[in-house]
Each structure stands twice: as structure tokens, then as C-alpha cells.
N, C-alpha and C. Protein backbone atom coordinates (compact mmCIF):
# COMPACT_ATOMS: atom_id res chain seq x y z
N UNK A 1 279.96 52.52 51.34
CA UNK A 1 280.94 51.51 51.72
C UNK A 1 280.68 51.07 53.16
N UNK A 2 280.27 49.88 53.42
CA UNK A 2 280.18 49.41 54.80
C UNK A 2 281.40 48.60 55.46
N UNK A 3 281.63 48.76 56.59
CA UNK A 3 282.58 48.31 57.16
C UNK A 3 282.14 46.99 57.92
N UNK A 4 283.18 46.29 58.06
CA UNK A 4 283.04 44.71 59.02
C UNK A 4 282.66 45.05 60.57
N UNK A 5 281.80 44.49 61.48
CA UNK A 5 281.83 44.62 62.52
C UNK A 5 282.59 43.95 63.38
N UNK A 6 283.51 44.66 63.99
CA UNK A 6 284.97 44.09 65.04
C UNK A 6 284.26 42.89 65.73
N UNK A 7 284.33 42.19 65.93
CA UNK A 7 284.19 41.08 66.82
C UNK A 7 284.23 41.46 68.00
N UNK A 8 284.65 42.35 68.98
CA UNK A 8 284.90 42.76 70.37
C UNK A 8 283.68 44.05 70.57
N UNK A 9 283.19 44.84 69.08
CA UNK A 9 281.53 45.10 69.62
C UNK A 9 280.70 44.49 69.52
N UNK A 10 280.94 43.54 68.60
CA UNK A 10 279.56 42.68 68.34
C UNK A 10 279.56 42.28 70.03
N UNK A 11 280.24 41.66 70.73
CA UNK A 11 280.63 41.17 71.55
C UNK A 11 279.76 42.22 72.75
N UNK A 12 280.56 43.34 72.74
CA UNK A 12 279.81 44.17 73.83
C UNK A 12 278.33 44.75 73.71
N UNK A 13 278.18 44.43 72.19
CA UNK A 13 276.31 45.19 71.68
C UNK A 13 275.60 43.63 72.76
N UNK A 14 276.19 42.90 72.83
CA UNK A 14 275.04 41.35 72.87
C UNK A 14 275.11 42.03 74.45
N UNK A 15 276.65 41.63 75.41
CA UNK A 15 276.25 42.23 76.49
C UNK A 15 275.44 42.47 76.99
N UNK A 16 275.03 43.86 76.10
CA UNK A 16 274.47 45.17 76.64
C UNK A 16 272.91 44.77 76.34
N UNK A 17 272.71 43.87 75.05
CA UNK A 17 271.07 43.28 74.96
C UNK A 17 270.73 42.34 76.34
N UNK A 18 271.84 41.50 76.48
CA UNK A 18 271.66 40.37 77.17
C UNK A 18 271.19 41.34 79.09
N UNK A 19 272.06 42.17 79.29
CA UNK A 19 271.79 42.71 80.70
C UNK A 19 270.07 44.08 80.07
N UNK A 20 270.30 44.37 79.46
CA UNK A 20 268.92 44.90 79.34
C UNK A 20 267.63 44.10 79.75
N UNK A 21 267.55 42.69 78.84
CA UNK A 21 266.58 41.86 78.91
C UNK A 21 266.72 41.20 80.92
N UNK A 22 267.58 41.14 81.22
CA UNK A 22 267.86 40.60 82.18
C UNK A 22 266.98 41.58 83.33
N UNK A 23 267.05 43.09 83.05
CA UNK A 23 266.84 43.90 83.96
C UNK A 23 265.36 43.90 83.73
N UNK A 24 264.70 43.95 82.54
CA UNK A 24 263.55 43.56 82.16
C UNK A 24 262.78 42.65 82.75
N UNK A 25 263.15 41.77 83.12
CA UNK A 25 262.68 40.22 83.93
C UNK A 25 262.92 40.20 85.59
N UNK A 26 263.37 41.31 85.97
CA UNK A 26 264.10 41.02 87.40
C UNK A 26 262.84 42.25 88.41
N UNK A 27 262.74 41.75 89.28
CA UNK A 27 261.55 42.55 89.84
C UNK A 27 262.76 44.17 90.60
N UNK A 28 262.29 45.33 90.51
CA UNK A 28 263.24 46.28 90.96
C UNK A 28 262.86 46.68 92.28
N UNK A 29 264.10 46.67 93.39
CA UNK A 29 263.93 46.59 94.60
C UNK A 29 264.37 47.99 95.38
N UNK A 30 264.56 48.71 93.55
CA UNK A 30 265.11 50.39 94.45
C UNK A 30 264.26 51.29 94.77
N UNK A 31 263.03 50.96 95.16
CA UNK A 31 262.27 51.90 96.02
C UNK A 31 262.23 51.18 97.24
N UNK A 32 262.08 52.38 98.37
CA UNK A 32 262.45 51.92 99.54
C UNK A 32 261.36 52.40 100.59
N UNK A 33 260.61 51.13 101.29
CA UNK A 33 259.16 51.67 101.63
C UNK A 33 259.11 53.17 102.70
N UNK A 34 259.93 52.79 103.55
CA UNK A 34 260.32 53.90 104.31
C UNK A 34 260.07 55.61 103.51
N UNK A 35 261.00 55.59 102.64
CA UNK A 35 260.86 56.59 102.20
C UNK A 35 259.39 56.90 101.21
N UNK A 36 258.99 56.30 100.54
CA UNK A 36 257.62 56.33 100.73
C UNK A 36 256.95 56.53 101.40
N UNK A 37 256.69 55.93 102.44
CA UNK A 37 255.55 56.12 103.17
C UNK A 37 255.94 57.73 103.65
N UNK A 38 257.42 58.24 103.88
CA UNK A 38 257.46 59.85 104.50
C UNK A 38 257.17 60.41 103.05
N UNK A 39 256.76 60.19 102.10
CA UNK A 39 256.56 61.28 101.08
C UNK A 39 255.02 61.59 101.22
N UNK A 40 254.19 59.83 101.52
CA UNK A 40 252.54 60.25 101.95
C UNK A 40 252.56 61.65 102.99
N UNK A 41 253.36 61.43 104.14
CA UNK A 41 253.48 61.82 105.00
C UNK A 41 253.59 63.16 104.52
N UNK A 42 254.34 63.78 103.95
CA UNK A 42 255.04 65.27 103.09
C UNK A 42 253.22 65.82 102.38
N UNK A 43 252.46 64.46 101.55
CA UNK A 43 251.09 65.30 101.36
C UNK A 43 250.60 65.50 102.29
N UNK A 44 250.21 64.80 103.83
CA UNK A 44 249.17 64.89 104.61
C UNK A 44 249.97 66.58 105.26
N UNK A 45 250.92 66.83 105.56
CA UNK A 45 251.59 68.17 106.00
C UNK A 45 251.14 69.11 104.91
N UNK A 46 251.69 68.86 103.59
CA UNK A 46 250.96 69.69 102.60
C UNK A 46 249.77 70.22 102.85
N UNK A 47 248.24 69.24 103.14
CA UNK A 47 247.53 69.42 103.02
C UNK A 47 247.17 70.28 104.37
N UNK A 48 247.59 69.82 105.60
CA UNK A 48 247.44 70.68 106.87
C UNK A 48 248.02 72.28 106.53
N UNK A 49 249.03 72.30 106.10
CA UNK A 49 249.68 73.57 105.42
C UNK A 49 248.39 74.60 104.71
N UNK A 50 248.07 73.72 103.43
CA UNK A 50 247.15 74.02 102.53
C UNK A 50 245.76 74.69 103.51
N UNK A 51 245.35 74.18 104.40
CA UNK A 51 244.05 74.21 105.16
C UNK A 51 244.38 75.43 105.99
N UNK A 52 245.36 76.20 106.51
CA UNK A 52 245.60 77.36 107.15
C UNK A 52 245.89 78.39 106.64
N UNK A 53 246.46 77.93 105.21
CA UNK A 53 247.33 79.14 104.71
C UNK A 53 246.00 79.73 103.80
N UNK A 54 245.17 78.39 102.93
CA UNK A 54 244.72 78.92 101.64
C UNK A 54 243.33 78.14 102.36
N UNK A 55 242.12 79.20 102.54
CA UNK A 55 240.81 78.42 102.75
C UNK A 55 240.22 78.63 101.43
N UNK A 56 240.35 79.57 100.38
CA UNK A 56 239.83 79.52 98.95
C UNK A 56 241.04 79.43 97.96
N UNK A 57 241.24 78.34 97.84
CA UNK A 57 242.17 78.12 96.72
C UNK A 57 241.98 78.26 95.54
N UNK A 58 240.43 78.02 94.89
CA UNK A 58 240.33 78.29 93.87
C UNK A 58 240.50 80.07 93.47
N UNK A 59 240.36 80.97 94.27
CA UNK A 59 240.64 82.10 94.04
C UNK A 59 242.25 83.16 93.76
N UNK A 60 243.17 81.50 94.61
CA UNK A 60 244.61 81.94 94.44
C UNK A 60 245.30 80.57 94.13
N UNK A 61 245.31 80.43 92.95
CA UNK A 61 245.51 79.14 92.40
C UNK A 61 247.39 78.98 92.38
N UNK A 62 247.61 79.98 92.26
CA UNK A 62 248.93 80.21 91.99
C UNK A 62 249.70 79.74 93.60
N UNK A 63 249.00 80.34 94.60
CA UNK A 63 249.53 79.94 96.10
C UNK A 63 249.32 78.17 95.88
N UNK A 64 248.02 78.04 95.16
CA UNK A 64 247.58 76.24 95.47
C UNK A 64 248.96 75.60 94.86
N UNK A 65 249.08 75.73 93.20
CA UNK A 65 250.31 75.20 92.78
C UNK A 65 251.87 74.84 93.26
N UNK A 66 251.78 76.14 94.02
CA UNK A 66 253.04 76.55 94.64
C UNK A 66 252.99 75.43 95.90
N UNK A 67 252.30 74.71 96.57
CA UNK A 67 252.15 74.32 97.65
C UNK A 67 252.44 72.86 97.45
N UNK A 68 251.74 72.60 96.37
CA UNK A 68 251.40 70.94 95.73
C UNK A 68 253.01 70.87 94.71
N UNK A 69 252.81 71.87 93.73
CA UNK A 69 254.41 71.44 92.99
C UNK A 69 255.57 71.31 93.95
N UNK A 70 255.84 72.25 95.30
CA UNK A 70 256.83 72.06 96.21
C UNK A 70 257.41 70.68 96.68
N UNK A 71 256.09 70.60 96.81
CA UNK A 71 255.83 68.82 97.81
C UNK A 71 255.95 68.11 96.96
N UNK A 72 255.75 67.83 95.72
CA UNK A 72 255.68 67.13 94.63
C UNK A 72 257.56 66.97 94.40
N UNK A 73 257.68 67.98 94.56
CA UNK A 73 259.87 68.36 94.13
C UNK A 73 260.31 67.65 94.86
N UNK A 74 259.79 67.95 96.46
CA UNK A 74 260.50 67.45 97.69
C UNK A 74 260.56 66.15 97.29
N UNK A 75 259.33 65.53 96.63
CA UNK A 75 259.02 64.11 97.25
C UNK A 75 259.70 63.35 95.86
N UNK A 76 260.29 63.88 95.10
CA UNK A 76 260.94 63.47 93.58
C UNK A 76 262.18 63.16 93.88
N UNK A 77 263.29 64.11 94.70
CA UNK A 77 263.98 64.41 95.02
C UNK A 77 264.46 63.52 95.97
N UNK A 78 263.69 63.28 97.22
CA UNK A 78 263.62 62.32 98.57
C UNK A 78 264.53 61.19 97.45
N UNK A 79 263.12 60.41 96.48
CA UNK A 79 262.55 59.05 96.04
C UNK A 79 264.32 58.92 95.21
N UNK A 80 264.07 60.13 94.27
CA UNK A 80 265.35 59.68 93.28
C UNK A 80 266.44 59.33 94.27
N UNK A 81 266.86 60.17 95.44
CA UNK A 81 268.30 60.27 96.00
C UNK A 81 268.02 58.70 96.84
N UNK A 82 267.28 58.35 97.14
CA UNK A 82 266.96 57.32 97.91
C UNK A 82 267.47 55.84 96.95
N UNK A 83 266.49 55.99 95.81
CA UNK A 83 266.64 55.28 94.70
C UNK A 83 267.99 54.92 94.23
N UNK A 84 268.38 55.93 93.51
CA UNK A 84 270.05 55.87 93.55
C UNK A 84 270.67 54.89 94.17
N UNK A 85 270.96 55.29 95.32
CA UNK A 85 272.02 54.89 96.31
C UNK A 85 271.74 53.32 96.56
N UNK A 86 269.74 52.93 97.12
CA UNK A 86 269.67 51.89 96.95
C UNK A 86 269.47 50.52 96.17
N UNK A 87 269.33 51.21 94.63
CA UNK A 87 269.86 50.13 93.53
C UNK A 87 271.05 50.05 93.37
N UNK A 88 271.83 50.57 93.37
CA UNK A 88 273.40 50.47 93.79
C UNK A 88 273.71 49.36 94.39
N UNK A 89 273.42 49.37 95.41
CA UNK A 89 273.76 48.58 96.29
C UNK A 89 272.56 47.52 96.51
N UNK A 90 271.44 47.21 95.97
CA UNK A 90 270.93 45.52 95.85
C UNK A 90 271.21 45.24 94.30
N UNK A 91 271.05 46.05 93.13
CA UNK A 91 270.65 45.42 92.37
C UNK A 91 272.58 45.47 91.46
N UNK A 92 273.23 46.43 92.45
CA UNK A 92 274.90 45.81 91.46
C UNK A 92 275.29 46.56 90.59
N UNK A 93 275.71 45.29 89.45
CA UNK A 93 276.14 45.49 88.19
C UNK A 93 274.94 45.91 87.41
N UNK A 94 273.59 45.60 87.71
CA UNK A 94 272.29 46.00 86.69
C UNK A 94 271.76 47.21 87.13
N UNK A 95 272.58 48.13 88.23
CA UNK A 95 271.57 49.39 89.03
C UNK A 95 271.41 50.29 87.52
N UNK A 96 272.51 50.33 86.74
CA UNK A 96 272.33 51.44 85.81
C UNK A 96 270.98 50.93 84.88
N UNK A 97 271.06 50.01 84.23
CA UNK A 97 269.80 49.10 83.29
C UNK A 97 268.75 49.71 84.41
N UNK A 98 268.68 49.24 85.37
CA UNK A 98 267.50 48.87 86.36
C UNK A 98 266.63 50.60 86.96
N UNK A 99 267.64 51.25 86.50
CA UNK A 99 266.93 53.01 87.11
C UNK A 99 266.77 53.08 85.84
N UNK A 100 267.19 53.22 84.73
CA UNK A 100 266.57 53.55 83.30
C UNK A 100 265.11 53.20 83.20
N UNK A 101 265.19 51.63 83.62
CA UNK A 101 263.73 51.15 83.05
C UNK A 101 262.62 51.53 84.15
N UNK A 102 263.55 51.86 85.20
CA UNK A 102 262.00 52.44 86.45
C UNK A 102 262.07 54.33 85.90
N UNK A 103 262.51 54.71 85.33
CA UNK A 103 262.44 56.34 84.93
C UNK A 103 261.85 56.34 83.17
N UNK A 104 261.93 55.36 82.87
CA UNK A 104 260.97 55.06 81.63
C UNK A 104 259.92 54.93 81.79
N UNK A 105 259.68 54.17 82.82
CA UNK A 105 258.15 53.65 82.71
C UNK A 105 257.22 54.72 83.52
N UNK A 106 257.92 55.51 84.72
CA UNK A 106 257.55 56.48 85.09
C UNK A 106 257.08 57.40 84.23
N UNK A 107 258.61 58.37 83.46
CA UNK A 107 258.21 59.27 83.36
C UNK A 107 256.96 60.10 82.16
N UNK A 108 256.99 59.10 81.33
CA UNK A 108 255.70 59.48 80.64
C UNK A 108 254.53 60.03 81.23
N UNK A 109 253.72 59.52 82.14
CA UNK A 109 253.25 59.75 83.14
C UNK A 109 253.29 61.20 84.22
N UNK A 110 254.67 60.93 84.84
CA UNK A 110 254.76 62.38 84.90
C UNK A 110 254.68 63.72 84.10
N UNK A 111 255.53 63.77 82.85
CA UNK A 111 255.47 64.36 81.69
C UNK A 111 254.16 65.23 81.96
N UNK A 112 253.34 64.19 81.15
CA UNK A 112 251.88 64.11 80.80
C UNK A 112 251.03 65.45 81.83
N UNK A 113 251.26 64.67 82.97
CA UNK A 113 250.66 65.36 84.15
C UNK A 113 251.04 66.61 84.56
N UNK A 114 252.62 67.02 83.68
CA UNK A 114 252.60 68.34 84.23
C UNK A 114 252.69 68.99 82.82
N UNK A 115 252.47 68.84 81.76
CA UNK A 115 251.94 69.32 80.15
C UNK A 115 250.79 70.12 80.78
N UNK A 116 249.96 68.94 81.16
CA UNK A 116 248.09 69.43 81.65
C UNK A 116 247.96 70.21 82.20
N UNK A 117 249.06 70.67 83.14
CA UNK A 117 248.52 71.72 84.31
C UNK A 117 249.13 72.95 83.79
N UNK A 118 250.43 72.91 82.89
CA UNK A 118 250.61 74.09 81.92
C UNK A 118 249.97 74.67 81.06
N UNK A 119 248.84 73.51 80.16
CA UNK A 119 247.83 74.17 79.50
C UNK A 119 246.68 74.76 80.13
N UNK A 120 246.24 73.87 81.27
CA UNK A 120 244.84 74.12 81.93
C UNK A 120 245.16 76.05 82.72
N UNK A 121 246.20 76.08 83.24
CA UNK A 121 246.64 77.22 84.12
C UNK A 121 246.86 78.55 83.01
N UNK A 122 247.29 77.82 81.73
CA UNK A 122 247.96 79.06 81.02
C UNK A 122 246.29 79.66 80.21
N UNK A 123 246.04 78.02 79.44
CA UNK A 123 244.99 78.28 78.48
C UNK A 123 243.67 78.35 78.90
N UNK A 124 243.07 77.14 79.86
CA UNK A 124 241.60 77.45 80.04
C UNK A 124 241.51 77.35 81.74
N UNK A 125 242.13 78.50 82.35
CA UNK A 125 241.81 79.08 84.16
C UNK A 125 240.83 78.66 84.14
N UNK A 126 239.69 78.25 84.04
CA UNK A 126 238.20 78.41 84.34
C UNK A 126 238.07 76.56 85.29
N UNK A 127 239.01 76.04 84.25
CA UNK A 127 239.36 73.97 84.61
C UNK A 127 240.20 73.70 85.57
N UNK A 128 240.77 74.91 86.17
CA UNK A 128 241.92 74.42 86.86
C UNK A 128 241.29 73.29 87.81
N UNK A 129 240.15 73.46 88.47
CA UNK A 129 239.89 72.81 89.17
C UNK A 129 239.71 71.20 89.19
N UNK A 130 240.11 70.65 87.47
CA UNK A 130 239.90 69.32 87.04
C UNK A 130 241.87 68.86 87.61
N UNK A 131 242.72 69.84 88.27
CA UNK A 131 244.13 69.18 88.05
C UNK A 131 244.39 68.31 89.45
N UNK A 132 244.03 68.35 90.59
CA UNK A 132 244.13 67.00 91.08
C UNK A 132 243.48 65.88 91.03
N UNK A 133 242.68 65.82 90.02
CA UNK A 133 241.61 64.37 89.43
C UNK A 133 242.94 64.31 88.28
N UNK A 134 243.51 64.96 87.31
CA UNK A 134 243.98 64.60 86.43
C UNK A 134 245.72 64.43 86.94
N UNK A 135 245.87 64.99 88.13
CA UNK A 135 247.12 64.61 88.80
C UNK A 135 247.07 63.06 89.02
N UNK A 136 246.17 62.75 89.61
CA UNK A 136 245.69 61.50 90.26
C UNK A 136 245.86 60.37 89.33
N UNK A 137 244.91 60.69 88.60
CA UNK A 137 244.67 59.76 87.32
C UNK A 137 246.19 59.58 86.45
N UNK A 138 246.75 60.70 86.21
CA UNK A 138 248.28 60.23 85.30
C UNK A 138 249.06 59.46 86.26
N UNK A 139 249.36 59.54 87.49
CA UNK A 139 250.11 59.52 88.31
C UNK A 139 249.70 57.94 88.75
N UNK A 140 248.20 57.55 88.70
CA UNK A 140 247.70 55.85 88.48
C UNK A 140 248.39 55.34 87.20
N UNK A 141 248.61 55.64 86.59
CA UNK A 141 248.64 55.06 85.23
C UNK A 141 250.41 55.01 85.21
N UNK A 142 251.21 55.75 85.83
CA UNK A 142 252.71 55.83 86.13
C UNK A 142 252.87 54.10 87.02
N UNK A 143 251.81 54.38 88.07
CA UNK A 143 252.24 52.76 88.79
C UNK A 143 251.80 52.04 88.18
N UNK A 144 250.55 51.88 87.60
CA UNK A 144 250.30 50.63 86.39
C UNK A 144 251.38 50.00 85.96
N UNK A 145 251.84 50.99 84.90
CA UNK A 145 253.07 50.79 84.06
C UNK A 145 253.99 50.40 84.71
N UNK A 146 254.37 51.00 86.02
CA UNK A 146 256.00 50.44 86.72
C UNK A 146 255.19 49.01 87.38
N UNK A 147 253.96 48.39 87.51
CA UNK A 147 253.68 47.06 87.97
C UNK A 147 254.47 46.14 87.45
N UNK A 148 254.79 46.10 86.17
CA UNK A 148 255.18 44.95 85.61
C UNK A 148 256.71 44.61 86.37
N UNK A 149 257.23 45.86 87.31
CA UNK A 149 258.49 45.04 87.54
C UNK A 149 258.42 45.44 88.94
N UNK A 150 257.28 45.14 89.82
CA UNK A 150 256.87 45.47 90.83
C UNK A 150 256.26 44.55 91.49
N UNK A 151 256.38 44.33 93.23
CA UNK A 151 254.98 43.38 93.37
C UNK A 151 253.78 43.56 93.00
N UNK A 152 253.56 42.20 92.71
CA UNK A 152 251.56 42.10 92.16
C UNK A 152 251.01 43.22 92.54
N UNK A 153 251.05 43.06 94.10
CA UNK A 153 250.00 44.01 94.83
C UNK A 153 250.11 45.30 94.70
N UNK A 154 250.76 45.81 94.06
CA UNK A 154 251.08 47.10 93.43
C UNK A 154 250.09 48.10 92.99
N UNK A 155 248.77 47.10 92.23
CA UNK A 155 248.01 47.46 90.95
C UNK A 155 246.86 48.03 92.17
N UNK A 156 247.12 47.73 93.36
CA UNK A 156 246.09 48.26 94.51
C UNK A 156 246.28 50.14 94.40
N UNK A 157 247.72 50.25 94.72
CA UNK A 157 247.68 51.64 94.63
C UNK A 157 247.64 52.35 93.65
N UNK A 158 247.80 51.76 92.07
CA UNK A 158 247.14 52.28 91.13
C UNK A 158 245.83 52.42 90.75
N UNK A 159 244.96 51.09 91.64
CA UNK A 159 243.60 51.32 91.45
C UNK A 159 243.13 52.74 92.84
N UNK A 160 243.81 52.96 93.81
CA UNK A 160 243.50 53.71 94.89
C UNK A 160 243.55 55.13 93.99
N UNK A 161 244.42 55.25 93.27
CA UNK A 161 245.23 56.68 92.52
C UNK A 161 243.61 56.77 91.30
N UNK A 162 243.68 55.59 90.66
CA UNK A 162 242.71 55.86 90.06
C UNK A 162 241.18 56.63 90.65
N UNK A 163 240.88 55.47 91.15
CA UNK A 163 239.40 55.77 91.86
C UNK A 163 239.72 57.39 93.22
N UNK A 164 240.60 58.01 93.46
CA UNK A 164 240.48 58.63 94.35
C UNK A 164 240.06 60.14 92.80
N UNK A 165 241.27 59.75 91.85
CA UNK A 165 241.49 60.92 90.95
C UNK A 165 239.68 61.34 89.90
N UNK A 166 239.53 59.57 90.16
CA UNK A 166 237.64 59.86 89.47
C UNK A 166 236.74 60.87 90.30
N UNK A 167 236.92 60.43 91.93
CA UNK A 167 236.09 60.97 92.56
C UNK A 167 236.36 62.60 92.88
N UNK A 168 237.17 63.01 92.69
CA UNK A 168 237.65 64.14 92.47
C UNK A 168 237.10 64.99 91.74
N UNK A 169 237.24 63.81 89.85
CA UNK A 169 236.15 64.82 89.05
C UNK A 169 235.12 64.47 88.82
N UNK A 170 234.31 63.56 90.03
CA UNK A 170 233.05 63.65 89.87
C UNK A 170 232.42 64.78 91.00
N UNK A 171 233.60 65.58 91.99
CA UNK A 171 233.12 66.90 92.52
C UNK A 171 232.55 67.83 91.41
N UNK A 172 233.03 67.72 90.54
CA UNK A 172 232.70 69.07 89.81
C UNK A 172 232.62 70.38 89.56
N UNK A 173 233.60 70.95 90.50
CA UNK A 173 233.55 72.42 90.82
C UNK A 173 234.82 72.43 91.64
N UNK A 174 235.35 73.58 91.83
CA UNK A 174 236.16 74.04 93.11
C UNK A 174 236.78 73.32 94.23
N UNK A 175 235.26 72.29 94.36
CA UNK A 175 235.64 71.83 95.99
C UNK A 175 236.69 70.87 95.47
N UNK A 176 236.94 70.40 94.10
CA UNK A 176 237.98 69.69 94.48
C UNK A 176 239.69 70.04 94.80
N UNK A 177 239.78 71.32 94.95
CA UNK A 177 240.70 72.01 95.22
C UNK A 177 241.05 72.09 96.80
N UNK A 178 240.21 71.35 97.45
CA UNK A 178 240.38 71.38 98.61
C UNK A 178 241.65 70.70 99.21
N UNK A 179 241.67 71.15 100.33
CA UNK A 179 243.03 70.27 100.80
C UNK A 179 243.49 69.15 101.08
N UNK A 180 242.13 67.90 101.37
CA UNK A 180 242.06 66.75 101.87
C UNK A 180 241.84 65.64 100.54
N UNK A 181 241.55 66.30 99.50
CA UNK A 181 241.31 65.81 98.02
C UNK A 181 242.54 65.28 97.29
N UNK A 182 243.62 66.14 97.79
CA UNK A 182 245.14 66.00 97.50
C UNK A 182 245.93 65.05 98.54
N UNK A 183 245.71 65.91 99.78
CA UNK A 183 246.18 64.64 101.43
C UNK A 183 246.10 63.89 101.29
N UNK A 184 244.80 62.86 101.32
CA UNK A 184 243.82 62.17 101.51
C UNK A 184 244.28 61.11 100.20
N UNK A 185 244.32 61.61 99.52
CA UNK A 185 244.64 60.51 97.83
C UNK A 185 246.26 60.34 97.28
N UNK A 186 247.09 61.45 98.22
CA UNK A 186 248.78 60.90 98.13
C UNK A 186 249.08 60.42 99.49
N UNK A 187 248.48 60.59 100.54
CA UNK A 187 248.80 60.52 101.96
C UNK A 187 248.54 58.58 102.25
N UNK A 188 247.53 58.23 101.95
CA UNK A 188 247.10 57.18 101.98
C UNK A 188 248.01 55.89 100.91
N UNK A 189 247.73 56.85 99.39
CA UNK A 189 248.40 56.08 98.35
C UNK A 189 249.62 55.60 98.74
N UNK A 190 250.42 57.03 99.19
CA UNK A 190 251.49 56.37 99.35
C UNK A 190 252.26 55.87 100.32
N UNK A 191 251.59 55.45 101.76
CA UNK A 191 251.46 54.87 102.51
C UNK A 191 251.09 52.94 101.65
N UNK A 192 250.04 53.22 100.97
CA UNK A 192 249.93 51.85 100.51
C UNK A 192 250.78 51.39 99.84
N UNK A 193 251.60 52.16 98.90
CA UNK A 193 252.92 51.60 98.41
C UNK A 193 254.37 51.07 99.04
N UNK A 194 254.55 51.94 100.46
CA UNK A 194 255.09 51.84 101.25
C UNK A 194 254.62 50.01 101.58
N UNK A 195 253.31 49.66 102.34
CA UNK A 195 253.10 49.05 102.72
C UNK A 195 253.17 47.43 101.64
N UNK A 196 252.93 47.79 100.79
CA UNK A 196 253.40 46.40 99.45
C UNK A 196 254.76 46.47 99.47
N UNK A 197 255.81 47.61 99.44
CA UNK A 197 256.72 47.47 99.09
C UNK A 197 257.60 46.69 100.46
N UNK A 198 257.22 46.92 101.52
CA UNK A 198 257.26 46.70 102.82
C UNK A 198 256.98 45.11 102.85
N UNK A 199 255.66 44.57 102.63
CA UNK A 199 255.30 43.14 102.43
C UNK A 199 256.34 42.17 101.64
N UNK A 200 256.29 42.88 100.99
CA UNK A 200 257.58 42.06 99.55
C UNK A 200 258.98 42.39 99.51
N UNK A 201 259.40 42.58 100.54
CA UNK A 201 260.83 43.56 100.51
C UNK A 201 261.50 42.87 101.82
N UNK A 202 262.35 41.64 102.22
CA UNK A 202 263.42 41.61 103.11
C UNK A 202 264.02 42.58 103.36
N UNK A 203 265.02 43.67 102.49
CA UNK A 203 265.61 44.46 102.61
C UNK A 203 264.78 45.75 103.59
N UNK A 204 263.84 45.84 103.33
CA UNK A 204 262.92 46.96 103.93
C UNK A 204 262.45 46.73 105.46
N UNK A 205 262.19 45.15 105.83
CA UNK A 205 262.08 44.48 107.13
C UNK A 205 262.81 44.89 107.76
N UNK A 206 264.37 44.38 107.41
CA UNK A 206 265.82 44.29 108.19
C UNK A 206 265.97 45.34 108.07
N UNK A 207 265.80 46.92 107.61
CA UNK A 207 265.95 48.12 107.85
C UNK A 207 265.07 48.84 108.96
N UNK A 208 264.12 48.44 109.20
CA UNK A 208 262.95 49.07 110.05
C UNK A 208 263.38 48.20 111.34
């Protein structure tokens, strides 16, 4: 037995299509370059960290993880609380639509990237040394995907994420466990995101 649909949801289902599609089409202005660019900042410390504490990382992989997942939390943590507060307040009535579709398009990506380092660490120790090429590389493919509601120039720091995460595993061994492999390819990256988001962003001007 099917029932009639009330006229007052039909009403609120369209709404809810109509501001979806809307948020879909609207470029999202809740990342905030500032805080970016201090998360590059959080790897290049990482990596100075990394360079005193651990000179063979591949031998204490567990200290390496511990160093990179930290910074990785910090810098999730920074972005989301940052995020929050400032779609709120540019993007309104659409902040809720508008963080869904930037944590969609993200998080696959993330996911992905930390699946890999649970299998590689648990199942084959011998690869660990392929997980900041394959950090790199998922973590390109996260900004790809969030381009579409991003400035153009965006696809720069996904190509930087890319090509840093190749050259990584075209080390082939250990050395890419080094400390400047990780610095060097979030420190920069995300400085360059900072810096697009910075270019294309009034709001980010009049804050600095």
C-alpha cells in the first residue's frame, strides 16, 4: 500500500535538491590560506624533528609513523576547526551542503592512503618504504578531485603532490624514508595551496 506524498515534503525534498546542486556549482571558500600554509609549516618542523630524533628510520618505522601520523592529526584538526567556523560564516545558509561536498571529495583519498599503510606495515614490512610516494600520490588525487570546486590553479599542487610522490618511488629503497622526502613534498605543497588559495581569495587578503 503506498501512501500520497504531503505536498510540504515534496516541497522540502526539492529544497534540499535545489541547495545541493547550488553548492555543487559554487566555488568553496572554507579553506583558509593562512592556515595552510602553517600546516606546510607543521611538515617542514616534522621533518627537522624527524632528522634529530630518527637518522635510520627505516630500522624504527614505528618512531617514523608516529612522527608523520601526529603531524598529519595536527594538521586535520588545525584545517577541519578552521574550516568549520569559516564556511559558516562566508558561505551561510549552504556551509552545511558546502563541508559535506569538500569531506566527500576528500575523503576517499584519505581513506585509501591510510588502508595502504595498514596493510604495507601489518602485511608486507619489507615496502614500507613505498608509503610516502603512496602518501603523496593519494593525497594528489584528494586535490584533483576537490579542483572542481576550487581555483583552476589548484591542479598545480596536485600535479606538485603527484610528481614529488613519483620521485619518491623512483628512490627505490629506504632513502625514501628520509626526512626531507616528506618536508620537502608537504612543506612546499602546502605552501602552494596556501598561495592559490591566497591569489583567489579577498577574504584571505583582508585577513593578512
Amino acid at each position: 500500500m503506498s501512501f500520497p506524498i504531503h505536498p510540504l515534503d515534496k516541497a522540502l525534498g526539492d529544497i534540499t535538491s535545489i541547495r545541493r546542486q547550488v553548492a555543487r556549482t559554487t566555488e568553496f571558500r572554507g579553506y583558509g590560506a593562512a592556515t595552510l600554509a602553517a600546516t606546510g609549516v607543521f611538515a617542514i618542523l616534522a621533518a627537522i624533528l624527524q632528522s634529530f630524533l630518527l637518522p635510520d628510520p627505516a630500522n624504527h618505522i614505528a618512531t617514523y609513523l608516529r612522527i608523520w601520523i601526529t603531524t598529519a592529526i595536527l594538521s586535520a584538526v588545525l584545517i577541519g576547526m578552521q574550516t568549520l567556523t569559516r564556511t559558516r560564516r562566508i558561505h551561510s545558509d549552504l556551509a552545511d551542503e558546502m563541508i559535506l561536498m569538500a569531506v566527500e571529495q576528500f575523503l576517499p583519498s584519505v581513506g585509501a592512503g591510510a588502508l595502504i599503510s595498514v596493510v604495507l606495515v601489518r602485511f608486507v614490512p619489507g615496502s614500507v618504504w613505498l608509503l610516502p610516494a603512496l602518501w603523496q600520490i593519494t593525497f594528489s588525487l584528494g586535490v584533483f578531485a576537490s579542483c572542481r570546486f576550487l581555483p583552476k590553479p589548484m591542479t598545480a599542487a596536485g600535479c606538485w603532490y603527484l610528481l614529488t610522490g613519483l620521485a619518491c618511488l623512483g628512490l627505490g629503497d629506504s632513502r625514501a624514508l628520509t626526512p626531507w622526502t616528506m618536508g620537502v613534498a608537504y612543506g612546499i605543497g602546502q605552501l602552494i595551496v596556501a598561495a592559490v588559495l591566497l591569489w583567489g581569495s579577498k577574504e584571505d587578503r583582508d585577513e593578512i
